[in-house]
C-alpha atoms as a PDB file:
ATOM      1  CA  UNK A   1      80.949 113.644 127.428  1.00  0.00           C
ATOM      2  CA  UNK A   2      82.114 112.053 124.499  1.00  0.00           C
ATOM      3  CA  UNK A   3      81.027 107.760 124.482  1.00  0.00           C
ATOM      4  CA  UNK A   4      84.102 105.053 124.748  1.00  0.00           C
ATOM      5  CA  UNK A   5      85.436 104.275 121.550  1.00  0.00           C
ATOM      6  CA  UNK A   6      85.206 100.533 120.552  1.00  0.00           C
ATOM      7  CA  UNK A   7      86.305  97.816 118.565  1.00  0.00           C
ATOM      8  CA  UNK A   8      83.510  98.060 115.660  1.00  0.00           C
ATOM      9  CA  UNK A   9      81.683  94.336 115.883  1.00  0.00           C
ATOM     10  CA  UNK A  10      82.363  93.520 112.411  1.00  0.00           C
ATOM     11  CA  UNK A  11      85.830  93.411 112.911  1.00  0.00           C
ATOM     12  CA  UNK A  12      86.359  91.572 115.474  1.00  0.00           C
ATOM     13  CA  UNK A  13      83.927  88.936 113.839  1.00  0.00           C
ATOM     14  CA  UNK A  14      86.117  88.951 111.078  1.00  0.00           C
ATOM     15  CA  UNK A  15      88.907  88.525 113.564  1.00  0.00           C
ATOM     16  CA  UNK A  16      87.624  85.304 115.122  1.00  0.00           C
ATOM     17  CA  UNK A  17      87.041  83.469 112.010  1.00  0.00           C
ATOM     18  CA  UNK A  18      90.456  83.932 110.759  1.00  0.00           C
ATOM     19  CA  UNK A  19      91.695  82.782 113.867  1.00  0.00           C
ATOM     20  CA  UNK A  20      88.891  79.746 113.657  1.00  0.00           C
ATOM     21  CA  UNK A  21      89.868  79.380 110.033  1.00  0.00           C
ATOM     22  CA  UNK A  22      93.017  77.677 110.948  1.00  0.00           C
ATOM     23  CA  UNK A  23      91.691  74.569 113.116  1.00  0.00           C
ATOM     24  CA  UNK A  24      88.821  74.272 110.538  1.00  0.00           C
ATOM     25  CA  UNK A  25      91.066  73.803 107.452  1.00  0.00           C
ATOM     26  CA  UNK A  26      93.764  71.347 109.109  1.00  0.00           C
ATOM     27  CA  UNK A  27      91.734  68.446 108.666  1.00  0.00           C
ATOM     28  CA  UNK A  28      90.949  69.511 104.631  1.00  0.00           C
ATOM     29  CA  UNK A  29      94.569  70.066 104.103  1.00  0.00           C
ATOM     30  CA  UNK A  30      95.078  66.849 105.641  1.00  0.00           C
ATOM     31  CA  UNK A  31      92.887  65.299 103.308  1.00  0.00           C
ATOM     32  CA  UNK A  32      93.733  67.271 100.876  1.00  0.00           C
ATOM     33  CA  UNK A  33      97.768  66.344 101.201  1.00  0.00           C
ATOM     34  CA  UNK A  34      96.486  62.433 101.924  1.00  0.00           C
ATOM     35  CA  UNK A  35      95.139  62.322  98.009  1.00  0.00           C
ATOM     36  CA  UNK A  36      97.898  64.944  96.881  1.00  0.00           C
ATOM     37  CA  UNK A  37      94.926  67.486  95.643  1.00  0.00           C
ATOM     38  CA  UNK A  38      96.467  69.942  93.514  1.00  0.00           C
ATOM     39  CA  UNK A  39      95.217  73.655  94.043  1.00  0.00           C
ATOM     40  CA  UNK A  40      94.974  76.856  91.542  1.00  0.00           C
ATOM     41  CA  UNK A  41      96.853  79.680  92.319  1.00  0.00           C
ATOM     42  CA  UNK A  42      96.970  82.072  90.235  1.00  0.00           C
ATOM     43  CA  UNK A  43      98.027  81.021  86.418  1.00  0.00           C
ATOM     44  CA  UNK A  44      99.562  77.935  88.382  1.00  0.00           C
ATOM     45  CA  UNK A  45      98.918  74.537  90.207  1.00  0.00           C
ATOM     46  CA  UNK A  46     100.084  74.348  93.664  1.00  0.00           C
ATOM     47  CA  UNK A  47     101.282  70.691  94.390  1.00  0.00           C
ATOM     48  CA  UNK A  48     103.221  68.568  96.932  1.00  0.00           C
ATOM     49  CA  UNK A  49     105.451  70.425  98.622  1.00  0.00           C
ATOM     50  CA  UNK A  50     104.861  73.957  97.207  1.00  0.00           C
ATOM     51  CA  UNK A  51     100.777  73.148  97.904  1.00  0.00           C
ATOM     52  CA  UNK A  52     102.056  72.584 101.717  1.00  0.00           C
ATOM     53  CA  UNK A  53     104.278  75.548 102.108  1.00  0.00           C
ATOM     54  CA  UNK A  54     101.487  77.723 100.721  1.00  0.00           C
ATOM     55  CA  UNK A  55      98.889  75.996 103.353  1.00  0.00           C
ATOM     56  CA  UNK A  56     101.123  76.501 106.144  1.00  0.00           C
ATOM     57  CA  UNK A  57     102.054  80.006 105.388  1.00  0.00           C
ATOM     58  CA  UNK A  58      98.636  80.851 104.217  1.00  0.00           C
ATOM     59  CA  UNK A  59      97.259  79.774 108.098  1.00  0.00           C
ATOM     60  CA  UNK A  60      99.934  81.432 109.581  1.00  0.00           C
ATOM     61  CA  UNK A  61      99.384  84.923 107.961  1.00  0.00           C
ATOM     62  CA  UNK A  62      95.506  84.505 108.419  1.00  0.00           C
ATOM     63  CA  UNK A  63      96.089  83.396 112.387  1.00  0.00           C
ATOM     64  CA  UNK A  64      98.421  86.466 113.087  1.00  0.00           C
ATOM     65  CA  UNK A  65      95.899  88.735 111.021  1.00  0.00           C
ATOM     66  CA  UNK A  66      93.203  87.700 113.310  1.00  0.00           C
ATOM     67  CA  UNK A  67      94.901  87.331 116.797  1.00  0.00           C
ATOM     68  CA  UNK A  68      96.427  91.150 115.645  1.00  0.00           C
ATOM     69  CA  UNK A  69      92.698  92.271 115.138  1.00  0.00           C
ATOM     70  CA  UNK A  70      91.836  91.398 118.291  1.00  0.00           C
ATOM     71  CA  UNK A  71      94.938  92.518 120.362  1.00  0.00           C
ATOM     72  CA  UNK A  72      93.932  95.768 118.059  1.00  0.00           C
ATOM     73  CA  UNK A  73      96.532  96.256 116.149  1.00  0.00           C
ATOM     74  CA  UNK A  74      96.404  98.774 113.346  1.00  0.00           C
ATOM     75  CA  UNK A  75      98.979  96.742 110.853  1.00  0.00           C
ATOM     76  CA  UNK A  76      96.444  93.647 111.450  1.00  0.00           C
ATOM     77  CA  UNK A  77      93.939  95.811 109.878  1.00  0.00           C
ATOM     78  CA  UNK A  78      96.102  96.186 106.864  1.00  0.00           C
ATOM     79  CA  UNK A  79      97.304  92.680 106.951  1.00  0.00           C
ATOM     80  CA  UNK A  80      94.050  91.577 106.826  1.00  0.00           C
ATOM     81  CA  UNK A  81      93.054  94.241 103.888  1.00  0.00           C
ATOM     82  CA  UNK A  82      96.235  92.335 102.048  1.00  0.00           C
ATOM     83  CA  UNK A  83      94.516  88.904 102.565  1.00  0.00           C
ATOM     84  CA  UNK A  84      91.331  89.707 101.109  1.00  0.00           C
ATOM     85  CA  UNK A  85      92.716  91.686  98.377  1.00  0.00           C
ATOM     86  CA  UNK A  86      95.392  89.004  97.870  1.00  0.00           C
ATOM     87  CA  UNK A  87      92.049  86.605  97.550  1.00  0.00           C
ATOM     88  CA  UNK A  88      90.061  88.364  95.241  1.00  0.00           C
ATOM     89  CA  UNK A  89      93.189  88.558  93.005  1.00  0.00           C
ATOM     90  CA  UNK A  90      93.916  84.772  93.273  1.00  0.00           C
ATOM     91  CA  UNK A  91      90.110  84.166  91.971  1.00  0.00           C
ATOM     92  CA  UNK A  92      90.360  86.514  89.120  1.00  0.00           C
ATOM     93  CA  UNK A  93      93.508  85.299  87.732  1.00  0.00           C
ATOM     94  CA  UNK A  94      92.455  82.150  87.999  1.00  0.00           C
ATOM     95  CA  UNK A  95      88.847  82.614  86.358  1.00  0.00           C
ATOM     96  CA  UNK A  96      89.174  85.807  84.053  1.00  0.00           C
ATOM     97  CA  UNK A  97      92.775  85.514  82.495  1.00  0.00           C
ATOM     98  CA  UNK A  98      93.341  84.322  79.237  1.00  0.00           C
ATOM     99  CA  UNK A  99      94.582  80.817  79.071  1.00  0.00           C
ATOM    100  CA  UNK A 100      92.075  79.777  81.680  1.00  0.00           C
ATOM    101  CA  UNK A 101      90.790  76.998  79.768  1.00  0.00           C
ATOM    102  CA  UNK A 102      94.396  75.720  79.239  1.00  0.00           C
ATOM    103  CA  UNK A 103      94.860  76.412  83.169  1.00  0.00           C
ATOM    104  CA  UNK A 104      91.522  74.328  84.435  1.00  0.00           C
ATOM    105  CA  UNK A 105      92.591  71.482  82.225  1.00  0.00           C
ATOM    106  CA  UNK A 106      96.115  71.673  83.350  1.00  0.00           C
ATOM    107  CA  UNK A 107      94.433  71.608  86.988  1.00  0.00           C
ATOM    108  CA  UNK A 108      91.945  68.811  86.135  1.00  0.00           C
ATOM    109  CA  UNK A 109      94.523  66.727  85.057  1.00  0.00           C
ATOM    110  CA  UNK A 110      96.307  67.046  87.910  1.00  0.00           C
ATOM    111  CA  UNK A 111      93.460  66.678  89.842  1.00  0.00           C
ATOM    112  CA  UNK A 112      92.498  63.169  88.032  1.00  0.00           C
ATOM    113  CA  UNK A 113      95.776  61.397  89.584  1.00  0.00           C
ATOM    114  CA  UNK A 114      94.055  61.645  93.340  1.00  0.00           C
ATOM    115  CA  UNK A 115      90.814  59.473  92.335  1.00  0.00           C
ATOM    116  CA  UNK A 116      90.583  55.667  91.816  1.00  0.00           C
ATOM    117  CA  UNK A 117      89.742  55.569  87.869  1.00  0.00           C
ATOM    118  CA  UNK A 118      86.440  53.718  88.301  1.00  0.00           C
ATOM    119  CA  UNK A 119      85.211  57.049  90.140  1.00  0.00           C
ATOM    120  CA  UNK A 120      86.949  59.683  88.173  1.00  0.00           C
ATOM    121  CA  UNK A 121      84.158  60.507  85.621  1.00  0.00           C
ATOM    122  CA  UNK A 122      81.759  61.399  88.714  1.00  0.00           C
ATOM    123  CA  UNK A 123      84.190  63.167  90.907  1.00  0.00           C
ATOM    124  CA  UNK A 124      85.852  65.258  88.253  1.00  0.00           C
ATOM    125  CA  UNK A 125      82.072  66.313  87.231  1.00  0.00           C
ATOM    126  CA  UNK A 126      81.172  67.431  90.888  1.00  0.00           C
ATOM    127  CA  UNK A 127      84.789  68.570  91.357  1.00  0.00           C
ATOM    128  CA  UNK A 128      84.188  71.071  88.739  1.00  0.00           C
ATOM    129  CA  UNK A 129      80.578  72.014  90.253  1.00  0.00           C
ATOM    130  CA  UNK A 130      81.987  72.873  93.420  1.00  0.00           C
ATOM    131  CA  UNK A 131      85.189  74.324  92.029  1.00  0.00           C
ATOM    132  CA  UNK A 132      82.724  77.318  90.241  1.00  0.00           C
ATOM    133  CA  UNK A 133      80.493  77.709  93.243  1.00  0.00           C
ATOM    134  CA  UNK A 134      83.751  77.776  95.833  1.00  0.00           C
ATOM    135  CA  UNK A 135      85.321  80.257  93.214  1.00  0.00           C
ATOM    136  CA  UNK A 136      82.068  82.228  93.518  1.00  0.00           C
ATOM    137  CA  UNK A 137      81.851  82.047  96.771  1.00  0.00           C
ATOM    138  CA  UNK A 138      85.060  83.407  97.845  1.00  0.00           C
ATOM    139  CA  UNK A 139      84.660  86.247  95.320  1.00  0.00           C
ATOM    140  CA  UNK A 140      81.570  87.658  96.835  1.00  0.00           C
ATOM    141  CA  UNK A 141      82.778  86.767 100.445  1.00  0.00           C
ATOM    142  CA  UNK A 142      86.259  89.175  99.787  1.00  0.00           C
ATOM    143  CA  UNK A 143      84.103  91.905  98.440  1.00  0.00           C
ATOM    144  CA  UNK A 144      82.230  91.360 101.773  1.00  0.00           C
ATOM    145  CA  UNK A 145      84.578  91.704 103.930  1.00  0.00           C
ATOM    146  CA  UNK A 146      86.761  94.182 102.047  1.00  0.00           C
ATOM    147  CA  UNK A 147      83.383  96.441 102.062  1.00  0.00           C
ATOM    148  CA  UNK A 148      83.093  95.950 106.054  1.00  0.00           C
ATOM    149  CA  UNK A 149      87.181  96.397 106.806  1.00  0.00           C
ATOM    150  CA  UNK A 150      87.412 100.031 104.630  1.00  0.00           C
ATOM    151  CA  UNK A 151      83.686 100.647 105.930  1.00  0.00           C
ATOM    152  CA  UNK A 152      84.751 100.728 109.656  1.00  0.00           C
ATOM    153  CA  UNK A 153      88.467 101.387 108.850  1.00  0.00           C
ATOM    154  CA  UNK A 154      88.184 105.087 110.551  1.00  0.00           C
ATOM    155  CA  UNK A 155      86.241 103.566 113.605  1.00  0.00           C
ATOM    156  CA  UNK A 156      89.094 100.312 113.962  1.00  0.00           C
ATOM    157  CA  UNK A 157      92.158 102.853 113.317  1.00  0.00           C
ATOM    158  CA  UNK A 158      91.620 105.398 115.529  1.00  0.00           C
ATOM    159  CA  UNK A 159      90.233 102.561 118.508  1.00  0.00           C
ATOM    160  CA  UNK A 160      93.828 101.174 117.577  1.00  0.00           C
ATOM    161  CA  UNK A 161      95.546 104.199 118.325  1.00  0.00           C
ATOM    162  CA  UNK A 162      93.472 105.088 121.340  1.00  0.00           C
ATOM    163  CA  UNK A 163      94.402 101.318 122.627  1.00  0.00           C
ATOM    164  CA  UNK A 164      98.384 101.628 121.745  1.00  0.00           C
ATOM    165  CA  UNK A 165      98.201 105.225 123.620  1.00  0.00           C
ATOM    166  CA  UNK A 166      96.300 103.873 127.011  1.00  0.00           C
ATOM    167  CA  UNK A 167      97.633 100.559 126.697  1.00  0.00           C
ATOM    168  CA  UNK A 168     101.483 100.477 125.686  1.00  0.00           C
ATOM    169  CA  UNK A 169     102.602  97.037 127.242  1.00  0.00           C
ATOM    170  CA  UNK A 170      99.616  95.157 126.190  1.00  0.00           C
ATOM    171  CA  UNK A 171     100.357  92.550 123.055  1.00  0.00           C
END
């Protein structure tokens, strides 16, 4: 007797915080759009209403990646794959490409416009801090996850199929 397949654990952990990724970031963006915070993206800025598009897109793609993880859904799986990958490119263009001195300044500049001057010297400073440790961050967490998604892809994809087969209607 062979044991029930399953949905490996790590994915479907992955799966809930994209879907709680989402309500988290609304009040940042908020904030974010309030002060009309610029954001890197690739060997650009992302303002106004290009900064907004990408936010609502962005949340969109990373809620139907994890609501299709957990209704099991094989092109989830891949979707999700794209995010990470789509991530981990975002961060490297924006910290290893030439002209990324040029770009930082072009984004600190930008960035200067949503601080009162008599605090810009302070929050530019810490802005940068956190800008290297979020940059960081995310690199490492991408790696993560794209190590535990192509780690447990076999597992996922064939519980996918196994769930489309015995389970046509649902999702």
């Amino acid at each position: 007797m062979t044991p029930k397949l399953r949905r490996p654990l790590t994915i479907t952990i992955i799966a809930w915080l994209y879907v709680a990724y989402v309500p988290m970031m609304i009040p940042a963006w908020l904030v974010s759009g309030a002060r009309s915070m610029p954001a890197p993206f690739f060997w650009t800025v992302l303002e106004g209403k290009r900064l907004v598009i990408y936010y609502v897109l962005f949340g969109a793609v990373m809620l139907a990646s994890g609501i299709g993880l957990l209704k099991n859904k094989a092109w989830a799986f891949w979707l999700t794959m794209g995010i990470q990958t789509f991530g981990l490119l975002n961060i490297a263009t924006v910290v290893l490409l030439p002209g990324r001195e040029a770009r930082w300044e072009r984004f600190m500049e930008s960035l200067s416009h949503s601080f009162p001057s008599e605090m810009l010297d302070q929050s530019l400073s810490f802005l940068k801090t956190v800008m290297a440790i979020s940059a960081a961050g995310g690199f490492i967490f991408a790696l993560a996850v794209l190590w535990l998604l192509w780690s447990r892809r076999k597992r996922f994809l064939e519980f996918a199929a196994m769930y489309a087969v015995s389970a046509p209607d649902a999702g």
